[in-house]
N, C-alpha and C. Protein backbone atom coordinates (compact mmCIF):
# COMPACT_ATOMS: atom_id res chain seq x y z
N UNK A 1 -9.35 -26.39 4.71
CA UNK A 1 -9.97 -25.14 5.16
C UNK A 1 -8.98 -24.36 6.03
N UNK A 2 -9.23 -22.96 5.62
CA UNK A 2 -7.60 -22.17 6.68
C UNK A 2 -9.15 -21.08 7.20
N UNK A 3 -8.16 -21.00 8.97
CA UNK A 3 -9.12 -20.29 10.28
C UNK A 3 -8.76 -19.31 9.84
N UNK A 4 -9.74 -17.87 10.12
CA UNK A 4 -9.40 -17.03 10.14
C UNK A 4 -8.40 -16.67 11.64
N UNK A 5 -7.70 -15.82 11.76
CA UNK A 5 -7.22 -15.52 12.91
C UNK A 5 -7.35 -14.19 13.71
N UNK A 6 -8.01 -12.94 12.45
CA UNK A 6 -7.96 -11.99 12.64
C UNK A 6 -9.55 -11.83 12.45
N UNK A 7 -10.47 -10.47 13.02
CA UNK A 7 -11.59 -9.91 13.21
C UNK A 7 -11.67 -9.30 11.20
N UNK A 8 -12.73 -9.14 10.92
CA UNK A 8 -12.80 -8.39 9.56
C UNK A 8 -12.68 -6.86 9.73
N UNK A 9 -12.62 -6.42 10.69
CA UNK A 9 -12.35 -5.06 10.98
C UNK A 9 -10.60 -4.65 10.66
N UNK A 10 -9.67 -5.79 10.77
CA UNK A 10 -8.05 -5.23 10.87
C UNK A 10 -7.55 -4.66 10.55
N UNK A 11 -8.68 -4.82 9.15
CA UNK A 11 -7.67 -3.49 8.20
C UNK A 11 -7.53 -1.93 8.76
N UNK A 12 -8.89 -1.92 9.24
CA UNK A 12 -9.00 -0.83 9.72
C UNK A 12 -8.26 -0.20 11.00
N UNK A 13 -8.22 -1.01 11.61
CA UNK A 13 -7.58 -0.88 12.98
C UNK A 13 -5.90 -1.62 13.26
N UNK A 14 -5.31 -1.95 11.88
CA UNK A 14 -4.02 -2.45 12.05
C UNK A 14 -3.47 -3.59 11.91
N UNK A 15 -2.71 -4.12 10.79
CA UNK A 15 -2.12 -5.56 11.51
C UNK A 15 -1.49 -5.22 13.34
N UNK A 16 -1.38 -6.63 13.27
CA UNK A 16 -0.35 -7.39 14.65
C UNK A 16 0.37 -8.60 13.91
N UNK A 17 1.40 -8.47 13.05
CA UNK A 17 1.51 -9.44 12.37
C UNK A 17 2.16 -10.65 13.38
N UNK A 18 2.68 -9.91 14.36
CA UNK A 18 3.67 -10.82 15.37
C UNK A 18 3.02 -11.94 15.43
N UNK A 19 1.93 -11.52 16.15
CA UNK A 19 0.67 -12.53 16.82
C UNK A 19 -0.26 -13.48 15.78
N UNK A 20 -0.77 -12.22 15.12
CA UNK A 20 -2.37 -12.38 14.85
C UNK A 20 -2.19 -12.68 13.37
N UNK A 21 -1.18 -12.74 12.17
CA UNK A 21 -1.30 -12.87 10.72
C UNK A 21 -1.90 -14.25 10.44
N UNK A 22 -2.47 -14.47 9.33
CA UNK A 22 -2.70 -15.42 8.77
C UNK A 22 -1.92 -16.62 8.49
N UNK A 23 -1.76 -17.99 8.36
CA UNK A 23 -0.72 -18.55 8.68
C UNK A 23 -1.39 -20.01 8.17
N UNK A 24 -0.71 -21.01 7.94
CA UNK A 24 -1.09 -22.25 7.62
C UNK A 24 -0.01 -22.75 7.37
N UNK A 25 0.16 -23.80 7.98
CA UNK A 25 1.42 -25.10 7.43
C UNK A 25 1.45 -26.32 6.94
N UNK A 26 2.35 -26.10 5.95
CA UNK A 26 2.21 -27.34 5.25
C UNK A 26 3.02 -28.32 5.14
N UNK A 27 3.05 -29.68 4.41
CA UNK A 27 4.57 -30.17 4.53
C UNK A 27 4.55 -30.77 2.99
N UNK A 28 6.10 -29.98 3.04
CA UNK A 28 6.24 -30.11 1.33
C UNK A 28 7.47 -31.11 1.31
N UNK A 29 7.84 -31.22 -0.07
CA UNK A 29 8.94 -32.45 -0.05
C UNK A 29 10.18 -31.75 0.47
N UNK A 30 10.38 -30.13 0.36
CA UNK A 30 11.75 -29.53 1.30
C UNK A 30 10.72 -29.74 2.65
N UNK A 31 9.82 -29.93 3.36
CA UNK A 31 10.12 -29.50 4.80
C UNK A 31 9.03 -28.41 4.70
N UNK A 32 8.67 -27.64 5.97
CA UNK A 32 7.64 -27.15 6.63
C UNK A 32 7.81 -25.72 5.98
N UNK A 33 6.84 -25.18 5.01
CA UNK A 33 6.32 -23.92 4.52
C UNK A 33 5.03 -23.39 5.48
N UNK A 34 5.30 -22.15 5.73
CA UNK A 34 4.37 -20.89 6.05
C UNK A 34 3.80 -20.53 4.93
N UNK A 35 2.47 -20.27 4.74
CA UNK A 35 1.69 -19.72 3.66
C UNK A 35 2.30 -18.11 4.02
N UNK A 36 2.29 -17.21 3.05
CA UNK A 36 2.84 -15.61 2.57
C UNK A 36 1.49 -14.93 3.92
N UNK A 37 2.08 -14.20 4.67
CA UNK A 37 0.43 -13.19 5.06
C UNK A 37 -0.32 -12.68 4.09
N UNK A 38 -1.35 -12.67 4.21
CA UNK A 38 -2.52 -12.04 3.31
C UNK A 38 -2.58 -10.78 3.65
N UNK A 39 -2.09 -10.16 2.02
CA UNK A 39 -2.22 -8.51 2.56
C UNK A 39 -3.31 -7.77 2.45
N UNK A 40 -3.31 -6.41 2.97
CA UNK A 40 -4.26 -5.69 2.98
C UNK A 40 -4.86 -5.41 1.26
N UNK A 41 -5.94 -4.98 1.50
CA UNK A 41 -6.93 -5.29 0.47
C UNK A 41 -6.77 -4.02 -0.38
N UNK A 42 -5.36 -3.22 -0.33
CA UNK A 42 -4.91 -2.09 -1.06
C UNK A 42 -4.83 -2.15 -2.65
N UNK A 43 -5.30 -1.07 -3.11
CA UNK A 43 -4.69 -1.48 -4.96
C UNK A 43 -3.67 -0.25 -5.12
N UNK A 44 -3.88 1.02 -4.50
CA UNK A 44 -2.81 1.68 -4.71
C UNK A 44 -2.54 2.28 -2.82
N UNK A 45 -1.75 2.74 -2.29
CA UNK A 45 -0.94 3.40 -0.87
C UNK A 45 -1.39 4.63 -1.59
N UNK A 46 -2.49 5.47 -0.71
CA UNK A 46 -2.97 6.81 -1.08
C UNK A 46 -2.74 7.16 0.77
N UNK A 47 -2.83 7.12 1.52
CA UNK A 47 -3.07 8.06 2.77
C UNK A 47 -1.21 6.87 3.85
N UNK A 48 -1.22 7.68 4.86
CA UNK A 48 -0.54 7.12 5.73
C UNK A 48 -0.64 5.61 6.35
N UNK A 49 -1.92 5.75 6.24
CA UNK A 49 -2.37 4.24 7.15
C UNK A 49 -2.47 3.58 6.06
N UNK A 50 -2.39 3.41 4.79
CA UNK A 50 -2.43 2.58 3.81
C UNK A 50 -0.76 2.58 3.02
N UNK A 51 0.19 3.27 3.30
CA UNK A 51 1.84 3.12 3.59
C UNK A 51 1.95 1.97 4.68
N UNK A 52 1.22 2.39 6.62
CA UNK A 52 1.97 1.69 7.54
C UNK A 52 1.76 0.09 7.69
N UNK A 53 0.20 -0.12 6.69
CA UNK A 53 -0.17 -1.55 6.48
C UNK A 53 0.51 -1.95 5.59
N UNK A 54 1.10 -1.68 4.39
CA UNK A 54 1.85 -2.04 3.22
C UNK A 54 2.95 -2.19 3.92
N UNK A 55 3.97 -1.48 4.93
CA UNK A 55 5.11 -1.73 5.21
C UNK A 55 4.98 -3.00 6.38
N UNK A 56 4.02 -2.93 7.36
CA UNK A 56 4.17 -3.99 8.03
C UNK A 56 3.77 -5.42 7.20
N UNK A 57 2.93 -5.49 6.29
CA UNK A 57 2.61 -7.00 5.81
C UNK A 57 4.23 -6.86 4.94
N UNK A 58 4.84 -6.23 4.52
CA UNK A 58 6.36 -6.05 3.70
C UNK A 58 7.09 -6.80 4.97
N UNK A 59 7.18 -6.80 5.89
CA UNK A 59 8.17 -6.63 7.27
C UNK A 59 7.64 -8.26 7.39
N UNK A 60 6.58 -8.47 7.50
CA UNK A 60 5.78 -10.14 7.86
C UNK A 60 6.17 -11.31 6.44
N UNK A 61 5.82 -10.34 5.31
CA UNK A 61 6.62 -11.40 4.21
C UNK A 61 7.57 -11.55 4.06
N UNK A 62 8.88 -10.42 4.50
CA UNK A 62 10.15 -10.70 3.87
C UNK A 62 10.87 -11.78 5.34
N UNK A 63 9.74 -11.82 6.57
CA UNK A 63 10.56 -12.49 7.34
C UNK A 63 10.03 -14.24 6.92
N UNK A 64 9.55 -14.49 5.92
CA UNK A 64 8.90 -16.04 6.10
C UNK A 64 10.31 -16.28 4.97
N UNK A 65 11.29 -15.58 4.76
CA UNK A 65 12.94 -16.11 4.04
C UNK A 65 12.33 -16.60 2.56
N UNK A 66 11.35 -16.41 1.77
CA UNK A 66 11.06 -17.08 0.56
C UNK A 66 10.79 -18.56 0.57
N UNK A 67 10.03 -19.11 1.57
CA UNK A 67 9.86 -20.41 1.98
C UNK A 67 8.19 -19.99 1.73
N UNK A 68 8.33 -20.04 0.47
CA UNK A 68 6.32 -20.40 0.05
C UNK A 68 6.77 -21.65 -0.44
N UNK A 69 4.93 -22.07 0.17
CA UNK A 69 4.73 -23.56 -0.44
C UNK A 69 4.48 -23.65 -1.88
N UNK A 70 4.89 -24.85 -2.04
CA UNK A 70 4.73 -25.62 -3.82
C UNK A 70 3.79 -25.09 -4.61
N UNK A 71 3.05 -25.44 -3.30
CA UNK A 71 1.12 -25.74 -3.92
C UNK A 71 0.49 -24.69 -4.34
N UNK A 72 1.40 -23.09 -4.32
CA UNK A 72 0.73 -21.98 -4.60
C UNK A 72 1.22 -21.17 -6.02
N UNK A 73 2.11 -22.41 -6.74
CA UNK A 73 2.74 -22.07 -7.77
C UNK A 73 2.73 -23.37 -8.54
N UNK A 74 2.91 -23.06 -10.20
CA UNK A 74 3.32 -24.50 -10.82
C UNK A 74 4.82 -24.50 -11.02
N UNK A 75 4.88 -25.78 -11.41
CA UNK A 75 6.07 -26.29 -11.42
C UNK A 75 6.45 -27.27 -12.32
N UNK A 76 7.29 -26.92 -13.25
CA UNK A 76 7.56 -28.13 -14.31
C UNK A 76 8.78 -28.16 -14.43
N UNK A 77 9.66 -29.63 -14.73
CA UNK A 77 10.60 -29.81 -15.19
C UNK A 77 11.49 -30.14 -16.00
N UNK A 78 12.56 -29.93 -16.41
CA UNK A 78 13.03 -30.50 -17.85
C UNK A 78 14.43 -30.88 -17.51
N UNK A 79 15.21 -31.21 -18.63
CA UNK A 79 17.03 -31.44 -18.43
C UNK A 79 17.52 -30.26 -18.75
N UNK A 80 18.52 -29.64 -17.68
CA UNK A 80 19.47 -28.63 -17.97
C UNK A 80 20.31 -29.17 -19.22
N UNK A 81 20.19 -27.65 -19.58
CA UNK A 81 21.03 -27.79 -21.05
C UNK A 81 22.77 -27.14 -20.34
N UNK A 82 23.11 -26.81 -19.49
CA UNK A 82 23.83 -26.35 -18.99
C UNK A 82 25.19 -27.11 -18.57
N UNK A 83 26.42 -26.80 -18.23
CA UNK A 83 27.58 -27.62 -17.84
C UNK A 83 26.90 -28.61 -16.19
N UNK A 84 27.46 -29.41 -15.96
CA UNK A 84 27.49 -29.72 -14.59
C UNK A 84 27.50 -31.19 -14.54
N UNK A 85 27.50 -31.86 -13.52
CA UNK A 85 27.92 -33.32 -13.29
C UNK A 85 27.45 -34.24 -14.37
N UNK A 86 28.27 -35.77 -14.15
CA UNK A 86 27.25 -36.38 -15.36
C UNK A 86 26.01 -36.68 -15.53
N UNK A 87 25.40 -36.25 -14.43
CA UNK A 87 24.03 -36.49 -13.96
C UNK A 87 23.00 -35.49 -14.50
N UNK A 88 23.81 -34.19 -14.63
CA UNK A 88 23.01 -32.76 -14.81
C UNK A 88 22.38 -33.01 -15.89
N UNK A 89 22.51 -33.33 -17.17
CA UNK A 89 21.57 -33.38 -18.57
C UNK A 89 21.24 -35.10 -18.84
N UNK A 90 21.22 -35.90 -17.94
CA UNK A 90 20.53 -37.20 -17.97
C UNK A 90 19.19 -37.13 -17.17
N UNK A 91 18.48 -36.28 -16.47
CA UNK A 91 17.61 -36.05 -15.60
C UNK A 91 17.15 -34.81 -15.73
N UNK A 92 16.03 -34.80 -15.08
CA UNK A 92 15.07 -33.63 -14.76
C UNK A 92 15.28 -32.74 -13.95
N UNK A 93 16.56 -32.22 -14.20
CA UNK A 93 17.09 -30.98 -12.95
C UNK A 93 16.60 -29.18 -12.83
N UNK A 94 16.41 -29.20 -14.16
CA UNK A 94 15.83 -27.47 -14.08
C UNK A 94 14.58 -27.66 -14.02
N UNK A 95 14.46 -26.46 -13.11
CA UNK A 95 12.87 -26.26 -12.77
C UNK A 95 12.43 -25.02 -12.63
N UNK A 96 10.92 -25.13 -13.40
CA UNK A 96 10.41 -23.80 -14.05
C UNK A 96 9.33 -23.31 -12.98
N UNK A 97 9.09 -22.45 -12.57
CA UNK A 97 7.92 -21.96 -12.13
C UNK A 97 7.07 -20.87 -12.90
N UNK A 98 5.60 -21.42 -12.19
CA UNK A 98 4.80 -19.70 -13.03
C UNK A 98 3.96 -19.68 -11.70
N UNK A 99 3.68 -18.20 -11.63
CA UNK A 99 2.73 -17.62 -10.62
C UNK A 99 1.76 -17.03 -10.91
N UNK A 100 0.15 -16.92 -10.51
CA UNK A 100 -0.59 -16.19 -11.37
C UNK A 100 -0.77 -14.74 -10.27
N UNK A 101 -0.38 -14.10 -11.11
CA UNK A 101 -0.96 -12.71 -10.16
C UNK A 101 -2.06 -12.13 -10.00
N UNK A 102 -2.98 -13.23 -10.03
CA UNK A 102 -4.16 -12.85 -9.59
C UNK A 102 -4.21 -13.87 -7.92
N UNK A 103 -3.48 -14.30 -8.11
CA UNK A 103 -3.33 -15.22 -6.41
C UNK A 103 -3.39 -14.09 -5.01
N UNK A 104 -4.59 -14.44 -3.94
CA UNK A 104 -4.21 -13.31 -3.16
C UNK A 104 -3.28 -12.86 -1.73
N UNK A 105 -2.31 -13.66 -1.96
CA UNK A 105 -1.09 -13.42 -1.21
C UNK A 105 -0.11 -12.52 -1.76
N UNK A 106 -0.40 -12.11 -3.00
CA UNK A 106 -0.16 -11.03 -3.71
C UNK A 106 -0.43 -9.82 -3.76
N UNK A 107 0.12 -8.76 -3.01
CA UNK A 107 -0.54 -7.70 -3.17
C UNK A 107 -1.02 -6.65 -4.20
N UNK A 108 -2.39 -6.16 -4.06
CA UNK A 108 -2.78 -5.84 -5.16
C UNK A 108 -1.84 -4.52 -5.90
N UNK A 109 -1.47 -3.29 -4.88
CA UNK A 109 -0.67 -2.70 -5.15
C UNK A 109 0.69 -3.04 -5.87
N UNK A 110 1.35 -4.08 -5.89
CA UNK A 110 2.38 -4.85 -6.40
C UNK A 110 2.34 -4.77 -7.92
N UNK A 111 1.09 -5.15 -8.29
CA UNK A 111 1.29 -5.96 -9.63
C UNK A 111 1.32 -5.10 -10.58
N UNK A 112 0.70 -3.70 -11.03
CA UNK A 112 1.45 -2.70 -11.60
C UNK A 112 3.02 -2.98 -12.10
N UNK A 113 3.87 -3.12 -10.96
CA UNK A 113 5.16 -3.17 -10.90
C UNK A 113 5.64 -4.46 -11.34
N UNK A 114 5.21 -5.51 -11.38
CA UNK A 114 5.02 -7.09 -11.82
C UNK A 114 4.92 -7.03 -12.98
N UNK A 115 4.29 -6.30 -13.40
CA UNK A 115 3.51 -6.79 -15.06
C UNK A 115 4.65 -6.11 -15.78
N UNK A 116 5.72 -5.38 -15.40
CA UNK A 116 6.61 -4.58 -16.40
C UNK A 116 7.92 -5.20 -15.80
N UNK A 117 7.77 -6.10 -15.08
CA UNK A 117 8.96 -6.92 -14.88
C UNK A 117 9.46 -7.55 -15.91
N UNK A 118 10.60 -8.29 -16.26
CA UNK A 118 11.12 -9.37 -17.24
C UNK A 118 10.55 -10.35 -17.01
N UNK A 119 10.22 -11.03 -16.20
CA UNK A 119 9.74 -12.53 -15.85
C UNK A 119 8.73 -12.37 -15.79
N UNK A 120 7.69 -11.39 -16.04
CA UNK A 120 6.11 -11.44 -16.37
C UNK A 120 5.56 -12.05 -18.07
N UNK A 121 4.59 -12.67 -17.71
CA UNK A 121 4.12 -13.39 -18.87
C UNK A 121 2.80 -12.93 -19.07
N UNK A 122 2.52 -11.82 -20.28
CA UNK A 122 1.39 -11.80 -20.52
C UNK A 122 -0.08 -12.52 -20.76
N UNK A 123 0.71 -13.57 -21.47
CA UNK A 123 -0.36 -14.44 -21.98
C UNK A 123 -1.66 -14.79 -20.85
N UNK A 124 -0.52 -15.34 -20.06
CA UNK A 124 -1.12 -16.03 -18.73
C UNK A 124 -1.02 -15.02 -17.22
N UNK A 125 -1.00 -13.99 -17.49
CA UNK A 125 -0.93 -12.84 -16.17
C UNK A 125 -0.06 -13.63 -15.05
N UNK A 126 0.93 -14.36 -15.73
CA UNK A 126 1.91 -14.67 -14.18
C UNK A 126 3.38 -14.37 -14.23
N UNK A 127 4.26 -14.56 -13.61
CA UNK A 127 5.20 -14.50 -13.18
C UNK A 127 5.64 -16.44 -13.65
N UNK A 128 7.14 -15.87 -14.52
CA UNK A 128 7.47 -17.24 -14.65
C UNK A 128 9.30 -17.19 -14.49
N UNK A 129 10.05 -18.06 -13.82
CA UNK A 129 11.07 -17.78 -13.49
C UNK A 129 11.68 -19.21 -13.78
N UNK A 130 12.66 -19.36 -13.98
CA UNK A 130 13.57 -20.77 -13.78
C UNK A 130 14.68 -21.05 -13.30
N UNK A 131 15.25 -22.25 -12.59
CA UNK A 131 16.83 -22.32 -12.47
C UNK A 131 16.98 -23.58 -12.94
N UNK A 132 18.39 -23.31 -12.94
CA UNK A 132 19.65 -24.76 -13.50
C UNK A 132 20.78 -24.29 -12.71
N UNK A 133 20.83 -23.71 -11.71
CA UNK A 133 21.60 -22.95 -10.62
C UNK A 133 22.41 -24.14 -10.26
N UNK A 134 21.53 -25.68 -10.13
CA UNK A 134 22.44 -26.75 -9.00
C UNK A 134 21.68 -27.91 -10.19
N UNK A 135 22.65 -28.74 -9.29
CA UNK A 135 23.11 -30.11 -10.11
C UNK A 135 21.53 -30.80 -9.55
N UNK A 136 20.85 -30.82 -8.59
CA UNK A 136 19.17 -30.81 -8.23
C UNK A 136 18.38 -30.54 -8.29
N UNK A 137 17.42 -31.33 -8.43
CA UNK A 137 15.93 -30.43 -8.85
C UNK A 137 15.60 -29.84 -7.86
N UNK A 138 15.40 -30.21 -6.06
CA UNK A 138 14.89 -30.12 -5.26
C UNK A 138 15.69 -28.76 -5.00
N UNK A 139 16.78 -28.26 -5.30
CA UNK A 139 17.99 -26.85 -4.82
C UNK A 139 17.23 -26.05 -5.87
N UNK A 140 16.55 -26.78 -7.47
CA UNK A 140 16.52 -25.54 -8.02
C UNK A 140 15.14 -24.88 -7.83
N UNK A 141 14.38 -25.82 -6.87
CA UNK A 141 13.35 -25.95 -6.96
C UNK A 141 13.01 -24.36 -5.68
N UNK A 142 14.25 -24.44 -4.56
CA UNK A 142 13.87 -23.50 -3.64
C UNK A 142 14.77 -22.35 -4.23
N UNK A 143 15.56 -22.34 -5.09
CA UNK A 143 15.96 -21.34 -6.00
C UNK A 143 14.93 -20.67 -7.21
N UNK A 144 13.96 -20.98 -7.11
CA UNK A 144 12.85 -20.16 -7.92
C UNK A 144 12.04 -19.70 -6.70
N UNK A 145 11.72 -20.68 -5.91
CA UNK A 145 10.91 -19.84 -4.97
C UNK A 145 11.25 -18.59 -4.29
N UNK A 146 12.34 -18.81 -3.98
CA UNK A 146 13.37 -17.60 -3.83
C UNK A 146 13.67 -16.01 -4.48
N UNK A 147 13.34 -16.78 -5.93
CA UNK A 147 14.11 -15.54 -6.60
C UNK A 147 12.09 -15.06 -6.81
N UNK A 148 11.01 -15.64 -6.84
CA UNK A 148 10.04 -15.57 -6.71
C UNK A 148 9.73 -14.05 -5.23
N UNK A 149 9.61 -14.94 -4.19
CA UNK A 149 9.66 -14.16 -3.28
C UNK A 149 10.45 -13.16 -3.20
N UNK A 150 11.72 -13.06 -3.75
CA UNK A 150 12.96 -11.52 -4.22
C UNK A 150 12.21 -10.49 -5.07
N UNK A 151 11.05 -10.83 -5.99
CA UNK A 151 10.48 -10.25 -6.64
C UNK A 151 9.61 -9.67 -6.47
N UNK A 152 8.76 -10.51 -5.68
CA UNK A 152 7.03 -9.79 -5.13
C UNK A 152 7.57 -9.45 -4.10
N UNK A 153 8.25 -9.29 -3.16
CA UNK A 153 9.17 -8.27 -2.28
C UNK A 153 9.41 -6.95 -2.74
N UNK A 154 10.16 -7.06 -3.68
CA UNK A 154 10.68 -5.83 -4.08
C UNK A 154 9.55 -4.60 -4.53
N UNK A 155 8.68 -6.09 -5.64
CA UNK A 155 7.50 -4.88 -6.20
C UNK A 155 6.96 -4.39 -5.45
N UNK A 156 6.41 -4.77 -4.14
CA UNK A 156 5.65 -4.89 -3.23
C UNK A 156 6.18 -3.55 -1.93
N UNK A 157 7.36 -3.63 -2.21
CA UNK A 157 8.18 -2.55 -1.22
C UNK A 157 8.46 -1.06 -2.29
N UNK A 158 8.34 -0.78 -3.24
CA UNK A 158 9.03 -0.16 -4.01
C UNK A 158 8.08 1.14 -3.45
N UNK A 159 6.70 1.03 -3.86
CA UNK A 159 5.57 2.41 -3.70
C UNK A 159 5.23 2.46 -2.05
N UNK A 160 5.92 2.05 -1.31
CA UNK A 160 5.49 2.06 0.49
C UNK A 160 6.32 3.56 0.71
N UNK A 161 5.72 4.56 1.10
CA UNK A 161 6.61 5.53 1.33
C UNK A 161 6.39 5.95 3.03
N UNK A 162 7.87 5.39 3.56
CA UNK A 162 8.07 5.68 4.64
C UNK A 162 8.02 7.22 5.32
N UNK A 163 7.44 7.15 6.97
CA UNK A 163 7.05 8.69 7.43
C UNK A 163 8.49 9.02 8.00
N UNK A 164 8.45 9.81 8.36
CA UNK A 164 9.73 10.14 9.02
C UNK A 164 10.54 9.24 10.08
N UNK A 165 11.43 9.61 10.05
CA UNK A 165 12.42 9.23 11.68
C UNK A 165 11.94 10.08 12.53
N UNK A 166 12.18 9.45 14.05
CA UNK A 166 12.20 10.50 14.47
C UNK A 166 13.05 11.31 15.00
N UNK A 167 14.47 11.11 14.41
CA UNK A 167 15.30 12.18 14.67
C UNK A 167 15.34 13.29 13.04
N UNK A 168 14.40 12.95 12.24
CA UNK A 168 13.91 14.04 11.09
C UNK A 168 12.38 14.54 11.91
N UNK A 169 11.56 14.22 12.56
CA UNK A 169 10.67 14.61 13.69
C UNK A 169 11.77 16.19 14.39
N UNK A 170 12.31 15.63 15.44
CA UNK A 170 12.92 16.92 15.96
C UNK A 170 13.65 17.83 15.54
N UNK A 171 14.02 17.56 14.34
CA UNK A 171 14.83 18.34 13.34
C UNK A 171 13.83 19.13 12.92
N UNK A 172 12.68 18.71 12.67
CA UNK A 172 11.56 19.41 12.11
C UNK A 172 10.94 20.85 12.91
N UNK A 173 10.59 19.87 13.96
CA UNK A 173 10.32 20.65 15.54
C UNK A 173 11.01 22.02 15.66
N UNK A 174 12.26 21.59 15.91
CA UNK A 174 13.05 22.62 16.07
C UNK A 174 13.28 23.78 14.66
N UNK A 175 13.09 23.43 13.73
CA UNK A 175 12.73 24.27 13.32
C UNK A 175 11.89 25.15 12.87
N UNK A 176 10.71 24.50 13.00
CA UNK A 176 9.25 25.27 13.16
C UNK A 176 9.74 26.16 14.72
N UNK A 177 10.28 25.50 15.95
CA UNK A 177 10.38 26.36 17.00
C UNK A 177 11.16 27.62 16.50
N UNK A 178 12.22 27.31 15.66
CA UNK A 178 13.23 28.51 15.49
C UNK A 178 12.45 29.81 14.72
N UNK A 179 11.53 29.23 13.19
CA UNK A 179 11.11 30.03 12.77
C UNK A 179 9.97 31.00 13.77
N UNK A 180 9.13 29.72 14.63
CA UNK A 180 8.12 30.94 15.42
C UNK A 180 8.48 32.02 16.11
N UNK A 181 10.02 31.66 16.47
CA UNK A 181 10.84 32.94 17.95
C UNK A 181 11.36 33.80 16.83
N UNK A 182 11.78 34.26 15.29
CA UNK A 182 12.24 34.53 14.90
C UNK A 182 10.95 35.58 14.57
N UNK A 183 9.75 35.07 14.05
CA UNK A 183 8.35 35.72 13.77
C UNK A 183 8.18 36.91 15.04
N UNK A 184 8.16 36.06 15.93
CA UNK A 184 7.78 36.51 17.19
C UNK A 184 9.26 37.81 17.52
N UNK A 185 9.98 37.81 17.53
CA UNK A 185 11.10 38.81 17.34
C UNK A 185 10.82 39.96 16.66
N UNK A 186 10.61 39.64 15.31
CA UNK A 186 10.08 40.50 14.20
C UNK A 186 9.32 41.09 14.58
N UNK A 187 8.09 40.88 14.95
CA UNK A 187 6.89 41.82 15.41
C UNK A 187 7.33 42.52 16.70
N UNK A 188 7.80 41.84 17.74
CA UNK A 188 8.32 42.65 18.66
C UNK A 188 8.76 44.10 18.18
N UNK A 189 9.67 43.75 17.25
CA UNK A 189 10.70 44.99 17.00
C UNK A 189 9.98 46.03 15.90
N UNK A 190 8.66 45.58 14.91
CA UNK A 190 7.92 46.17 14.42
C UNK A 190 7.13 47.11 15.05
N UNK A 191 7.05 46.60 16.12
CA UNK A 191 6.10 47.54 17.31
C UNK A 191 6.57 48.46 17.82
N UNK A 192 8.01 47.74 18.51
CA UNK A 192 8.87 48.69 18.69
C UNK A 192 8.96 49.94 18.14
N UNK A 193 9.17 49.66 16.29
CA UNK A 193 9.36 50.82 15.77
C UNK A 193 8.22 51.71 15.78
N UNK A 194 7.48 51.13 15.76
CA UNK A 194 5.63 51.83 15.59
C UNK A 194 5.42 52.63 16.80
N UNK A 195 5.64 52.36 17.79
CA UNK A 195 5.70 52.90 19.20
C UNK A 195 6.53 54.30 18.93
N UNK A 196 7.48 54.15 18.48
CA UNK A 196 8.50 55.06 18.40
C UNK A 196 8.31 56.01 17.53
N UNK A 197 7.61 55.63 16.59
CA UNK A 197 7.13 56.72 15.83
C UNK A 197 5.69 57.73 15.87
N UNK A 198 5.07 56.90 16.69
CA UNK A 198 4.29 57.53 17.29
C UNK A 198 4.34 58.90 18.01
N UNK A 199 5.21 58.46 19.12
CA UNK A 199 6.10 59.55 20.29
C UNK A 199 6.60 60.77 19.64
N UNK A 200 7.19 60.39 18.50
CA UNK A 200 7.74 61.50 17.84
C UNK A 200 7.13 62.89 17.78
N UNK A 201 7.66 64.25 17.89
CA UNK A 201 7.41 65.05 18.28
C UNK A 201 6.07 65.58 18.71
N UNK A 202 5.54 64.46 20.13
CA UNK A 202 4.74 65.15 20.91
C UNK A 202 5.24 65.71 21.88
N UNK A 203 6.25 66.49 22.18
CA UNK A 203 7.00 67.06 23.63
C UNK A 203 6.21 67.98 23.84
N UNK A 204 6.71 68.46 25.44
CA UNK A 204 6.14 69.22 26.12
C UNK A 204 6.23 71.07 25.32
N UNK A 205 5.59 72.00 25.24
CA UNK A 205 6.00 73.52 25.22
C UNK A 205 6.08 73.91 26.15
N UNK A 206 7.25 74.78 26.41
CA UNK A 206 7.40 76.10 27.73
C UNK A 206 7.16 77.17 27.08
């Protein structure tokens, strides 16, 4: 069973991924995995606040380094057909993964971009990747997870459209200021002329 950590309101009011993300640990045969944060419950980034949640759960996944656990993917193995020690094609060194993208550490917005990937598999709506990268199963094993997490990263970052800097902020500023004194000039001197034409030959008679 995994705690919640966060109120059901967050979405609304913001991650804190520092603190407050979702989290569970496990122990796998590499060593101690972080479960992915659970992202917001987006299918497409339509307004600002549905960009600044997409970029922060982006900012919370790409820092867990591609260290997802086993248990949230399959995994099968076979003998590299490939060059490498005498060991490499006597054993079970390449290793395959598949992911289903319906898993929800996946963001929903993502998978659009997933499904027209190369390593998407229709049949089975997942993501399937392999290596023979190393002479080990256990190297090739965090070499899919890897190139796994490189992927739902990327898809996942591609439609986040960042707001400004804020040195494109004062750039902005200043020029909304420039155009208003420039407006404001204009009419001055419109009046000016209007004034002036007014005056026009009302003088005095002697």
């Amino acid at each position: 069973m995994f705690r919640r950590l966060i109120p059901s309101n967050s979405y609304r009011t913001g991650y804190d991924f520092a603190t407050r993300f979702w989290t569970r640990s496990l122990q796998t045969g590499g060593g101690n995995a972080v479960s992915p944060p659970i992202p917001p419950p987006l299918s497409v980034l339509e307004s600002e606040h549905d960009n600044a949640l997409a970029s922060t759960w982006a900012k919370a996944f790409e820092a867990t380094h591609g260290k997802i656990p086993r248990d949230l993917v399959e995994l099968s193995f076979s003998r590299s057909s490939g060059p490498g020690g005498q060991n490499v094609n006597k054993v079970n060194t390449k290793a395959t993964l598949r992911c289903s993208l319906n898993q929800s550490w996946i963001p929903r917005w993502a998978v659009p971009i997933l499904v027209k990937d190369s390593h998407y598999v229709a049949s089975t709506h997942s993501i399937l990747v392999a290596s023979t990268a190393h002479r080990s199963q256990a190297h090739n094993i965090e070499e899919c997870l890897s190139k796994l997490h490189a992927l739902v990263l990327a898809a996942a970052s591609k439609p986040i459209k960042h707001g400004p800097s804020e040195q494109q902020k004062k750039k902005v500023e200043g020029l909304i200021k420039a155009a208003k004194a420039h407006q404001k000039m204009h009419k001055m001197h419109r009046s000016s002329v209007k004034q002036g034409r007014s005056g026009k030959g009302h003088g005095f008679d002697f």
